[in-house]
N, C-alpha and C. Protein backbone atom coordinates (compact mmCIF):
# COMPACT_ATOMS: atom_id res chain seq x y z
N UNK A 1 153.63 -59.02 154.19
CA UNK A 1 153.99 -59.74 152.99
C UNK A 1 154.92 -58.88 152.14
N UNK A 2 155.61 -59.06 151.91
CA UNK A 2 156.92 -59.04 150.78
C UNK A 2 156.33 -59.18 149.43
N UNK A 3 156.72 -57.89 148.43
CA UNK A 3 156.20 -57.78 147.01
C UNK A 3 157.09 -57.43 146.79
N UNK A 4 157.82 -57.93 145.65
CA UNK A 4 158.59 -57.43 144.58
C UNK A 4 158.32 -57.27 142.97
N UNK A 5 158.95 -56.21 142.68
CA UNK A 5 158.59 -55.78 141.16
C UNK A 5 159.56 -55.94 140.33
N UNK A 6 159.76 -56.27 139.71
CA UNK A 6 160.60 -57.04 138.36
C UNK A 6 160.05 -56.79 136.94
N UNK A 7 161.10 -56.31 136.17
CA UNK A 7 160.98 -55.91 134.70
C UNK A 7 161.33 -56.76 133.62
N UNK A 8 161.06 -57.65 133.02
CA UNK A 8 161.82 -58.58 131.85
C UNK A 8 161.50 -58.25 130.51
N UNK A 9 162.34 -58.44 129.79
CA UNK A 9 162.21 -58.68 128.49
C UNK A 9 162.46 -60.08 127.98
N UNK A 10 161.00 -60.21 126.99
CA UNK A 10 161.09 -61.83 126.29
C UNK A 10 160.95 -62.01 125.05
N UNK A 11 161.42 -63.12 124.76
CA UNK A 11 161.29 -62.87 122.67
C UNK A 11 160.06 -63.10 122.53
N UNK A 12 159.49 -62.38 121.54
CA UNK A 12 157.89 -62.52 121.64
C UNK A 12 157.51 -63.48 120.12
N UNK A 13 157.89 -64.42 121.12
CA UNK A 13 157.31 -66.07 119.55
C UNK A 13 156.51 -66.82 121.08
N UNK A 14 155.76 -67.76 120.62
CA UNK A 14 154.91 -68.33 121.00
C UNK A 14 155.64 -69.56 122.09
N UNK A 15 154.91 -69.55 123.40
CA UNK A 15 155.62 -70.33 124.29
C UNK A 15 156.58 -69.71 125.19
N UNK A 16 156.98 -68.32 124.93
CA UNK A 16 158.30 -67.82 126.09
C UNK A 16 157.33 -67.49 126.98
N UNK A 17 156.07 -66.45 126.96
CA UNK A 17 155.44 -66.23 128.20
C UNK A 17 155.38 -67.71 129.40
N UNK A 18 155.24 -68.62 128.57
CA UNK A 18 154.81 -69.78 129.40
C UNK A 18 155.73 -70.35 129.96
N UNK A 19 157.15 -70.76 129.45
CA UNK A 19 158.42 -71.03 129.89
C UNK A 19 158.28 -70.84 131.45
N UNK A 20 158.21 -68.81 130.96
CA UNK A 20 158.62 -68.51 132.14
C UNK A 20 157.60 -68.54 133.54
N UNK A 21 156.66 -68.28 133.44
CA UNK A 21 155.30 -68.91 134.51
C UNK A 21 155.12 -70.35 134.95
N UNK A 22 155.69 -71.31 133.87
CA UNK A 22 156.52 -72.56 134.55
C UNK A 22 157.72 -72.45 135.78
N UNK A 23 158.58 -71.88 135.01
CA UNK A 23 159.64 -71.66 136.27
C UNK A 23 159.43 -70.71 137.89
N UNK A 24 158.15 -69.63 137.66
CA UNK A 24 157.64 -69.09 138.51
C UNK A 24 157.10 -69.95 139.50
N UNK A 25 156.54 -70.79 138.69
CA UNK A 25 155.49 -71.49 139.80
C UNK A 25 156.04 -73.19 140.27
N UNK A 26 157.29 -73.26 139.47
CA UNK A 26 158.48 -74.28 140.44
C UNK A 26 158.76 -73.83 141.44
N UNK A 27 159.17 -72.55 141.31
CA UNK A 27 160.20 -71.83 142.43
C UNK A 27 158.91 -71.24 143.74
N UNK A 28 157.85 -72.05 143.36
CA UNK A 28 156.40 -70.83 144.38
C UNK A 28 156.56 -70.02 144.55
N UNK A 29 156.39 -69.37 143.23
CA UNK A 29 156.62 -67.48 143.35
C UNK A 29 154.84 -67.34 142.45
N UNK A 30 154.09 -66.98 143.07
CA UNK A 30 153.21 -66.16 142.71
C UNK A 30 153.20 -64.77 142.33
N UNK A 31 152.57 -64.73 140.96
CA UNK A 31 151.94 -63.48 140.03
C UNK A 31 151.03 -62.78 140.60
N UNK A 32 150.97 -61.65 140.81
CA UNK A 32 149.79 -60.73 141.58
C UNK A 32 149.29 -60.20 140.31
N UNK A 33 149.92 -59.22 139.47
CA UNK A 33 149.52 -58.54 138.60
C UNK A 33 150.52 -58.38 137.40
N UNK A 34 150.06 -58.52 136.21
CA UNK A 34 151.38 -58.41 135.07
C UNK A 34 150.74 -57.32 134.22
N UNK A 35 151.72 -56.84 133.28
CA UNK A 35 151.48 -56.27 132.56
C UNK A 35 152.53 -56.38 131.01
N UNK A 36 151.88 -56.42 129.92
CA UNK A 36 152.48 -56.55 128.54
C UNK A 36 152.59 -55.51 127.77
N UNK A 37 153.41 -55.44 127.15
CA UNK A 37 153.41 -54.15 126.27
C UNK A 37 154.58 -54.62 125.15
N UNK A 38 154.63 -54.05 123.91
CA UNK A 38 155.16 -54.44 122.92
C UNK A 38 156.59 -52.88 122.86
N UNK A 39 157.80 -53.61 123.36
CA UNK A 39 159.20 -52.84 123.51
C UNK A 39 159.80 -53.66 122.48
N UNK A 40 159.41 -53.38 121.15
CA UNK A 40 160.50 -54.48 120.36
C UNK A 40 161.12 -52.65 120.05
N UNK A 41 160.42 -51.79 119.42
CA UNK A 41 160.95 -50.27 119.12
C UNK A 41 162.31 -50.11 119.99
N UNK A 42 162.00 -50.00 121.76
CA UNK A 42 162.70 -49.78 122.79
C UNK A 42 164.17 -50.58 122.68
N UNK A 43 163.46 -51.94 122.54
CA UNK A 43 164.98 -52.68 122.80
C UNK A 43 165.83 -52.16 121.71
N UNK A 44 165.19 -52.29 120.63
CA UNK A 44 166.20 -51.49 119.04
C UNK A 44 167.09 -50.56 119.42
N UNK A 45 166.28 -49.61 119.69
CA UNK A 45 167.03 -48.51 120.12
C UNK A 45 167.95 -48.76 121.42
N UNK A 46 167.75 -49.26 121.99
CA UNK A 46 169.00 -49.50 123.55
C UNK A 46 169.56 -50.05 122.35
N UNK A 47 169.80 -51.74 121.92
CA UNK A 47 170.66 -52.33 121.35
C UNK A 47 171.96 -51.36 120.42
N UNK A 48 171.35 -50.92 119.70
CA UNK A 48 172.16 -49.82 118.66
C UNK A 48 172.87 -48.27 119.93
N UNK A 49 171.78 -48.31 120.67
CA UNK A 49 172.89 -47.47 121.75
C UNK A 49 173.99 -47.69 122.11
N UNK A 50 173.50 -49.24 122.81
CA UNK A 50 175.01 -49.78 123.36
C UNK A 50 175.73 -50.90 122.60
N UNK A 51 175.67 -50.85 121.32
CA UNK A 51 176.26 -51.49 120.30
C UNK A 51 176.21 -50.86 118.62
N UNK A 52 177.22 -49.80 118.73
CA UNK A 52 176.44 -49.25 117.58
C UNK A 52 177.05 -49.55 115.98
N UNK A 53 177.85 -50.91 116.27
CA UNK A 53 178.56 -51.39 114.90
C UNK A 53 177.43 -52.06 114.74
């Protein structure tokens, strides 16, 4: 069996987690294991890295 690992970032308002587990499970792609964590800090900082006007 074939596993792949994939990283996303989502706007965190109510309903994007689900969007996207809709479109997962159109396409029959099963979730094994997820994990959440709060990168709003992270993205800031990339954003202003690679955009710093």
């Amino acid at each position: 069996m074939v596993r792949t690992e994939i990283s996303l970032f989502l706007k965190n308002v109510p309903g994007e987690l689900g969007k996207l587990t809709a479109l997962l499970g159109e396409a029959k792609i099963n979730i094994d294991a997820i994990t959440i964590q709060d990168a709003s800090s992270y993205v800031r900082e990339l954003f202003k890295e690679y955009n710093p006007n």
